[in-house]
N, C-alpha and C. Protein backbone atom coordinates (compact mmCIF):
# COMPACT_ATOMS: atom_id res chain seq x y z
N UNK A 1 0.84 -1.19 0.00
CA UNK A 1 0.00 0.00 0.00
C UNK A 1 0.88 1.24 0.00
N UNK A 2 0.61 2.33 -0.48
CA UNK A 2 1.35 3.61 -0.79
C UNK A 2 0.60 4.88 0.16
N UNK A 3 0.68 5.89 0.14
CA UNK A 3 0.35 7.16 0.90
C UNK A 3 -0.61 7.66 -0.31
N UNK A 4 -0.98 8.46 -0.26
CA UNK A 4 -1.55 9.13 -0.73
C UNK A 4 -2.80 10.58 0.14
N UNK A 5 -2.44 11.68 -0.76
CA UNK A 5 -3.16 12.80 -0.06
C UNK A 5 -4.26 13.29 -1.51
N UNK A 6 -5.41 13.19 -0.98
CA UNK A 6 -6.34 13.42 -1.54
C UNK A 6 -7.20 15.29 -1.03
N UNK A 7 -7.16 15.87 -2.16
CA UNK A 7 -8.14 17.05 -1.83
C UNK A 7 -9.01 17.15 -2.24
N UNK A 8 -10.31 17.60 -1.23
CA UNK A 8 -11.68 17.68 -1.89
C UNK A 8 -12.01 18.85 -1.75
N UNK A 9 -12.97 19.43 -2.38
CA UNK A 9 -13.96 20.56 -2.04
C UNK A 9 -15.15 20.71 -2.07
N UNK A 10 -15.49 20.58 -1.31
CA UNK A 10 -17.27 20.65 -0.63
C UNK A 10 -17.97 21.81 -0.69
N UNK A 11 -18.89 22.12 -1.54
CA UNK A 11 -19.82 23.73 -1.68
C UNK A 11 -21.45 23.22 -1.81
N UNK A 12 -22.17 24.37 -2.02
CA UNK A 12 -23.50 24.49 -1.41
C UNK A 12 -23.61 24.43 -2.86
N UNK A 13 -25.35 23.60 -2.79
CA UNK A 13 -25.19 23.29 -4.20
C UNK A 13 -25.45 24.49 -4.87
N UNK A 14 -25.26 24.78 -6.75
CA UNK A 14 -25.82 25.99 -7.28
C UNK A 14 -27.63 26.73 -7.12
N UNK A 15 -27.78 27.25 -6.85
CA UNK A 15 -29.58 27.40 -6.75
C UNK A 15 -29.68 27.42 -5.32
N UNK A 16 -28.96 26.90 -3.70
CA UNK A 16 -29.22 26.78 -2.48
C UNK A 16 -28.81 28.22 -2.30
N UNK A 17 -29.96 28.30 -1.21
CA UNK A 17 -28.87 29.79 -0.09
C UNK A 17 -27.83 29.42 0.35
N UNK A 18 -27.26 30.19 0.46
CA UNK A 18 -25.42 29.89 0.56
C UNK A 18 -25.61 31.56 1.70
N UNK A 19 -25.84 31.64 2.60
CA UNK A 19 -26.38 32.94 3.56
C UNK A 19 -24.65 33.35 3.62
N UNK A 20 -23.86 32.69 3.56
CA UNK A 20 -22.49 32.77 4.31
C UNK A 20 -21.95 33.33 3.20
N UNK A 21 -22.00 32.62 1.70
CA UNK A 21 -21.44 33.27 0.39
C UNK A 21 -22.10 34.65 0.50
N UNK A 22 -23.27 34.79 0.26
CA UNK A 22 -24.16 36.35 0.05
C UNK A 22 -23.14 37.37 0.85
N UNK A 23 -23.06 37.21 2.23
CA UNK A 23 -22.42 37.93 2.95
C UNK A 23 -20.89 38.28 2.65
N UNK A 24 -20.34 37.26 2.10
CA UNK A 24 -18.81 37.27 1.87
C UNK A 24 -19.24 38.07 0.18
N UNK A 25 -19.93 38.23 -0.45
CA UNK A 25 -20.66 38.96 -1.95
C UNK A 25 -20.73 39.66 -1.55
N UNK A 26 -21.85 40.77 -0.54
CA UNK A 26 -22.44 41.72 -0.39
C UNK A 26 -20.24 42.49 0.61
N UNK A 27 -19.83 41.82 1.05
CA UNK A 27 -18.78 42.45 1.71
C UNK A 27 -17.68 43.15 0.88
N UNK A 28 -17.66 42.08 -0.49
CA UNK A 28 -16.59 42.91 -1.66
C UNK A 28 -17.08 43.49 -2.25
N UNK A 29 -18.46 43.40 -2.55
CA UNK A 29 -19.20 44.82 -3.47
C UNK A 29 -19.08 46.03 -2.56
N UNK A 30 -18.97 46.06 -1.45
CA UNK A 30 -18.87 46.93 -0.51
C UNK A 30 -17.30 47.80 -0.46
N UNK A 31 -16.29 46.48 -0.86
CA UNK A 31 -15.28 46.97 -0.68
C UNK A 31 -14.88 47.51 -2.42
N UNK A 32 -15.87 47.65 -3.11
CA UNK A 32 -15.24 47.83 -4.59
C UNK A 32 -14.92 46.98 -5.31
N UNK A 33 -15.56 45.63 -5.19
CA UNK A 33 -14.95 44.28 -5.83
C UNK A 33 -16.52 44.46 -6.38
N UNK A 34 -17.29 45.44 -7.72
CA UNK A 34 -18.42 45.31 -7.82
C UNK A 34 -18.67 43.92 -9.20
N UNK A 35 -17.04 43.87 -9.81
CA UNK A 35 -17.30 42.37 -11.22
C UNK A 35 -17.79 41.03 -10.09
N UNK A 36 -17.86 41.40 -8.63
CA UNK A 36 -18.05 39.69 -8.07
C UNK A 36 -19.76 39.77 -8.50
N UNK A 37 -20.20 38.47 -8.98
CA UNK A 37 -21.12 38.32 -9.48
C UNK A 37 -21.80 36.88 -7.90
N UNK A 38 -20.95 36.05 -7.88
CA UNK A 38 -21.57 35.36 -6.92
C UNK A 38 -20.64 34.68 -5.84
N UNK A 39 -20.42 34.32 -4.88
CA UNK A 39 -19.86 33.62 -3.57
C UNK A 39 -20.31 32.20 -3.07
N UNK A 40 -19.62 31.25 -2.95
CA UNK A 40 -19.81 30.11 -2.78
C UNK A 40 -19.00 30.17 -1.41
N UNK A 41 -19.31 29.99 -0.26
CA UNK A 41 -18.12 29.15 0.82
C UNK A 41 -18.36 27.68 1.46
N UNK A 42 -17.43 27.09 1.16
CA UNK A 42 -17.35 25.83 1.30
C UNK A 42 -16.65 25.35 2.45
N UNK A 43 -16.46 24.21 1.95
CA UNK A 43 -14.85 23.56 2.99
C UNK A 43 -14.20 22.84 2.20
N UNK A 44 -12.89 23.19 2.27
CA UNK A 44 -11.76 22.30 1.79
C UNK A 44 -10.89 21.23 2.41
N UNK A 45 -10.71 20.05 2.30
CA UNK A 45 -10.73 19.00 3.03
C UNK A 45 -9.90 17.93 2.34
N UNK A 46 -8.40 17.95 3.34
CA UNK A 46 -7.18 17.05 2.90
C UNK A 46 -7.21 15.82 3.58
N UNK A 47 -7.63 14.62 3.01
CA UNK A 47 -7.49 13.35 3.84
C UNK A 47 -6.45 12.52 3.07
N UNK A 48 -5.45 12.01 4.01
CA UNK A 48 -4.11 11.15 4.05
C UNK A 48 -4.73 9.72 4.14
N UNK A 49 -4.32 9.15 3.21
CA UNK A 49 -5.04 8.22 2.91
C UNK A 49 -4.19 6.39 2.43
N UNK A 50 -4.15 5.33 2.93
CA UNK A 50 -3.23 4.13 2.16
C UNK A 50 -4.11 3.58 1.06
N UNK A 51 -3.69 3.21 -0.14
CA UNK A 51 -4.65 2.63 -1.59
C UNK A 51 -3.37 1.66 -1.85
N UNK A 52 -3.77 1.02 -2.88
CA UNK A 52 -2.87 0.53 -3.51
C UNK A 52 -2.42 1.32 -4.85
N UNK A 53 -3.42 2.26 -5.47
CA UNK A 53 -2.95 3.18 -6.05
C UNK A 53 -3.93 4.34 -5.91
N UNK A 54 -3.48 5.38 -6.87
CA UNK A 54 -4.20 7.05 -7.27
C UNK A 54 -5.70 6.67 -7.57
N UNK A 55 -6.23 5.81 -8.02
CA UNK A 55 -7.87 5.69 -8.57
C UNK A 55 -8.70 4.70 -7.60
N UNK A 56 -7.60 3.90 -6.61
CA UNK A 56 -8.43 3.36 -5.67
C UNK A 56 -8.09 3.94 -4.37
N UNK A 57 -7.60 5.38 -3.86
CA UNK A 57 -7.66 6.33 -3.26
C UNK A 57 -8.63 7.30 -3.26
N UNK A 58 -8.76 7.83 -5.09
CA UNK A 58 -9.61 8.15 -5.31
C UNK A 58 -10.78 7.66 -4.87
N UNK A 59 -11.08 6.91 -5.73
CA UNK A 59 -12.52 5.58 -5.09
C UNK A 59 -13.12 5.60 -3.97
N UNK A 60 -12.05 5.51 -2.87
CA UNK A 60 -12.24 5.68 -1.32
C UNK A 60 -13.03 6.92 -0.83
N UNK A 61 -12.16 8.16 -1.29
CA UNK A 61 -12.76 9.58 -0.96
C UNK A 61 -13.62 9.61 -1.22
N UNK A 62 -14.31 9.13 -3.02
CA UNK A 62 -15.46 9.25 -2.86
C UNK A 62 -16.48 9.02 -2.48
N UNK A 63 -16.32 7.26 -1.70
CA UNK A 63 -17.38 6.94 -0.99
C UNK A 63 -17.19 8.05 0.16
N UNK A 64 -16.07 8.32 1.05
CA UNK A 64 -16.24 8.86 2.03
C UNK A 64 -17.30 10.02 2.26
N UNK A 65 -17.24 11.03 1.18
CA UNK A 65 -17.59 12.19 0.52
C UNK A 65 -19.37 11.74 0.48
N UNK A 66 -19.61 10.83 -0.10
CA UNK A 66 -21.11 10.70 -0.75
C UNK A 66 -21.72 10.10 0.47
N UNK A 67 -20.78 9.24 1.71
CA UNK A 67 -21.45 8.69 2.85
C UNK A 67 -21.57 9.18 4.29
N UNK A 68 -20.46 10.20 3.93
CA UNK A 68 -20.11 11.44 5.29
C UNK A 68 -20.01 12.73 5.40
N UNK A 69 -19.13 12.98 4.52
CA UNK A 69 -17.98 14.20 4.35
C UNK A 69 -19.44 15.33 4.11
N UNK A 70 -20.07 15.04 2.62
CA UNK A 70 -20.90 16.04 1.90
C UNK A 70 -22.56 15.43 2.23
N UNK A 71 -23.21 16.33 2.40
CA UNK A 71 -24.56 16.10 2.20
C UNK A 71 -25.17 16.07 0.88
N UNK A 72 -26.09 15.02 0.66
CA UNK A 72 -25.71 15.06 -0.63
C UNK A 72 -26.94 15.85 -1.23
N UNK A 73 -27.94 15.98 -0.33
CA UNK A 73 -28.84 17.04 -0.60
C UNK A 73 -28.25 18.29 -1.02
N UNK A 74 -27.78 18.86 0.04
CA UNK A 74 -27.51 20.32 -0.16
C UNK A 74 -26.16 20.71 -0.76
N UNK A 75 -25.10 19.57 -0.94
CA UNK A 75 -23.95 20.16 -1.34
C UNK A 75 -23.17 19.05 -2.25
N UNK A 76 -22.84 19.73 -3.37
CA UNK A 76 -21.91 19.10 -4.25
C UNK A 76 -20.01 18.60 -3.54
N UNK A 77 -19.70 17.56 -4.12
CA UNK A 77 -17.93 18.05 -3.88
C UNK A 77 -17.60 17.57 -4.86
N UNK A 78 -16.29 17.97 -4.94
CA UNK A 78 -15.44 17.73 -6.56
C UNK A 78 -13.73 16.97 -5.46
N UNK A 79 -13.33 15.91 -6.45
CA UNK A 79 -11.49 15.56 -5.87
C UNK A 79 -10.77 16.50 -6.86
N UNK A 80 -10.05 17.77 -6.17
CA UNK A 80 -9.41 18.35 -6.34
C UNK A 80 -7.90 17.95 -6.89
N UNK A 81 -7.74 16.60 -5.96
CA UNK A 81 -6.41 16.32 -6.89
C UNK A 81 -6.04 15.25 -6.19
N UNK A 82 -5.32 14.34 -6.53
CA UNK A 82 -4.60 12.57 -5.77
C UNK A 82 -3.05 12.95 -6.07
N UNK A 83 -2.85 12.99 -4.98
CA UNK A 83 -1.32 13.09 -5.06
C UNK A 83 -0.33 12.07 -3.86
N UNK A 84 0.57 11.61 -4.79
CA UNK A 84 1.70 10.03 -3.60
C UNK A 84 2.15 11.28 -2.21
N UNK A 85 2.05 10.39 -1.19
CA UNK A 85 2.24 11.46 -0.48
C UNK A 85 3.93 10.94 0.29
């Protein structure tokens, strides 16, 4: 078995209130950031992980992700990247 570090990112799905994005939106239009059009805040989330390789690491996260990590109602996640650790 090998190391591996897996990154995910977890956000609110498109179309949900995202109350936390709006606010972090409404704060840079405020500050003169008026091209921000929309705000997503999420969580970003590094799990260290043993596979035998990169796609059954992968594999893993994603059950983790679809059975824990993310709700799967309200929030999408994407694997950001599999890297040997």
């Amino acid at each position: 078995m090998k190391s591996f570090r897996v990154s995910v990112h977890i956000v609110p799905r498109k179309g949900l209130l995202d109350p936390q994005g709006k606010a972090v939106a409404d704060a840079l239009h405020t500050l003169g950031f008026s091209a921000v059009r929309d705000v997503h805040v999420g969580r970003h989330i590094v799990i260290e992980t043993a596979a035998a390789d990169a796609a059954a690491a992968e594999r893993a996260v994603r059950e983790m992700c679809a059975r824990l990590l993310a709700n799967p109602v309200t929030e999408d996640f994407e694997i950001a990247g599999v890297a040997g650790a």
